[in-house]
Protein backbone atom coordinates (compact mmCIF):
# COMPACT_ATOMS: atom_id res chain seq x y z
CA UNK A 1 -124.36 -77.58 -52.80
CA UNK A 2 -122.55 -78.77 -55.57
CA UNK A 3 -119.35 -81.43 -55.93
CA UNK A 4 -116.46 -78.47 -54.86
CA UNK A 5 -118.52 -77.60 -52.17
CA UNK A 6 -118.85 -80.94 -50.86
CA UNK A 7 -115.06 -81.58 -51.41
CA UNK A 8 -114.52 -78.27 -49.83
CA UNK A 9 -116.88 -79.35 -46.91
CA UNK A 10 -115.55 -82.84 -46.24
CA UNK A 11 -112.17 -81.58 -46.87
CA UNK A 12 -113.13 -79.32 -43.77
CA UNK A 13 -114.57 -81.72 -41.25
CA UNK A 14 -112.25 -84.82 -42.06
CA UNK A 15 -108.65 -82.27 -42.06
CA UNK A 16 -108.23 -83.94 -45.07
CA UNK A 17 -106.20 -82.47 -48.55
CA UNK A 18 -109.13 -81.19 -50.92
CA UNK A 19 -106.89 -83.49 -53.51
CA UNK A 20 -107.48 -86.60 -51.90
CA UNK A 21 -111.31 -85.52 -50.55
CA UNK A 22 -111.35 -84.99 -54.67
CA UNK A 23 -109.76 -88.41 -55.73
CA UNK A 24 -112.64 -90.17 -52.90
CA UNK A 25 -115.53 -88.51 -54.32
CA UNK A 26 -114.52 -89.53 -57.58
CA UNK A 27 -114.16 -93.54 -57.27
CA UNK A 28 -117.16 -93.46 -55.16
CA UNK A 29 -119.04 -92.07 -58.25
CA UNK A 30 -117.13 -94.46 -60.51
CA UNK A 31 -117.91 -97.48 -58.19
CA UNK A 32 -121.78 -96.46 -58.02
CA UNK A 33 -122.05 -96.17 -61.52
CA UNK A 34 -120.37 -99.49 -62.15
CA UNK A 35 -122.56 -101.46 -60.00
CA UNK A 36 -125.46 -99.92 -61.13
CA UNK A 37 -124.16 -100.52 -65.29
CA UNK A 38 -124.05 -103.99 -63.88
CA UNK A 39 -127.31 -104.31 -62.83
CA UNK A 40 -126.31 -104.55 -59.31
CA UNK A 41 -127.55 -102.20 -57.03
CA UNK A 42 -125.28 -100.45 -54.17
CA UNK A 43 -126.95 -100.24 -50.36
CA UNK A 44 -125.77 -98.21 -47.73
CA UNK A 45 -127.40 -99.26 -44.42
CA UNK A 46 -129.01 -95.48 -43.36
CA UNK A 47 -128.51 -94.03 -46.10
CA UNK A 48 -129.60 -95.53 -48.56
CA UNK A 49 -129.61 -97.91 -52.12
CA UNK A 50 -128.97 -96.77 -55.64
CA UNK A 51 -130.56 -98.94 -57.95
CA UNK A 52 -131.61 -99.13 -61.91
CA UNK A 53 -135.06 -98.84 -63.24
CA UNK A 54 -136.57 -99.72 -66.27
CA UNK A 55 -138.63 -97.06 -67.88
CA UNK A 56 -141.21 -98.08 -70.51
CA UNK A 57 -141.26 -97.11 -74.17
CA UNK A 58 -144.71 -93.91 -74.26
CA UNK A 59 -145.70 -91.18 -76.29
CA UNK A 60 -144.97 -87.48 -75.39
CA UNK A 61 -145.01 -84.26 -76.63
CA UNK A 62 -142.47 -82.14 -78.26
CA UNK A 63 -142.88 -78.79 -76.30
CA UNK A 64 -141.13 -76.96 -79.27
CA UNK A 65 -143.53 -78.38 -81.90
CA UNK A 66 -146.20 -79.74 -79.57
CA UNK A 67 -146.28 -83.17 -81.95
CA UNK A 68 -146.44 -86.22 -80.22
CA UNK A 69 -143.41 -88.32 -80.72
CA UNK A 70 -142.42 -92.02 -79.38
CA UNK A 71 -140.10 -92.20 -76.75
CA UNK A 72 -138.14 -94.99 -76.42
CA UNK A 73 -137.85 -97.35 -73.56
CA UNK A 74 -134.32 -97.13 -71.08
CA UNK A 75 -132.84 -97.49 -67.80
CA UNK A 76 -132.64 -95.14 -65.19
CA UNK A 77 -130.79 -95.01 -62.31
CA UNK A 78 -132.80 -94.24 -58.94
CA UNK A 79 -131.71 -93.48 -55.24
CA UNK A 80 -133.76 -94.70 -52.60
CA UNK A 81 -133.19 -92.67 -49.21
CA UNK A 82 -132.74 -95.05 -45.94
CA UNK A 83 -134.63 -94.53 -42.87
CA UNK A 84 -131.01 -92.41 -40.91
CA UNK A 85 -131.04 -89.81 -44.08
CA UNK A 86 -134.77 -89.82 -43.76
CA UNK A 87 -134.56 -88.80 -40.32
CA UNK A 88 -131.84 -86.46 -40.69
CA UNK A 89 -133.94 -84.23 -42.50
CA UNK A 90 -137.28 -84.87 -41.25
């Protein structure tokens, strides 16, 4: 499933305009993404928490070249399910 189908699905279930289903999805993305840029992380009882990670700086290999090269360390983001969407699909 990918974002139009979701629109298209909540859109659907919720007799909503696909617009404003659209305009939703959207500021909940932008809303996740600024909490987590803040270093906050966003729960949703059941469903679950997005959070940041920190990834440490390692060696890997190029698979083009198959030279080891550094890669640096970053953040990541990371989405833990809750115990409801565990369920759900259990």
């Amino acid at each position: 499933m990918n974002k139009l189908d979701l629109v298209e699905k909540i859109a659907k279930t919720t007799k909503a305009p696909k617009a404003t289903v659209r305009q939703f999805l959207d500021s909940f993305i932008d809303v996740v993404g600024q909490a987590l840029k803040s270093g906050k992380p966003l729960v949703l009882t059941g469903f679950g928490t997005f959070s940041v990670i920190k990834r440490k700086a390692r060696t890997g290999i190029n698979p083009a070249t198959g030279k080891k090269m550094q890669i640096p360390a970053k953040k990541v983001p990371k989405f833990k399910p809750g115990k409801s969407l565990k369920d759900m699909v259990a």
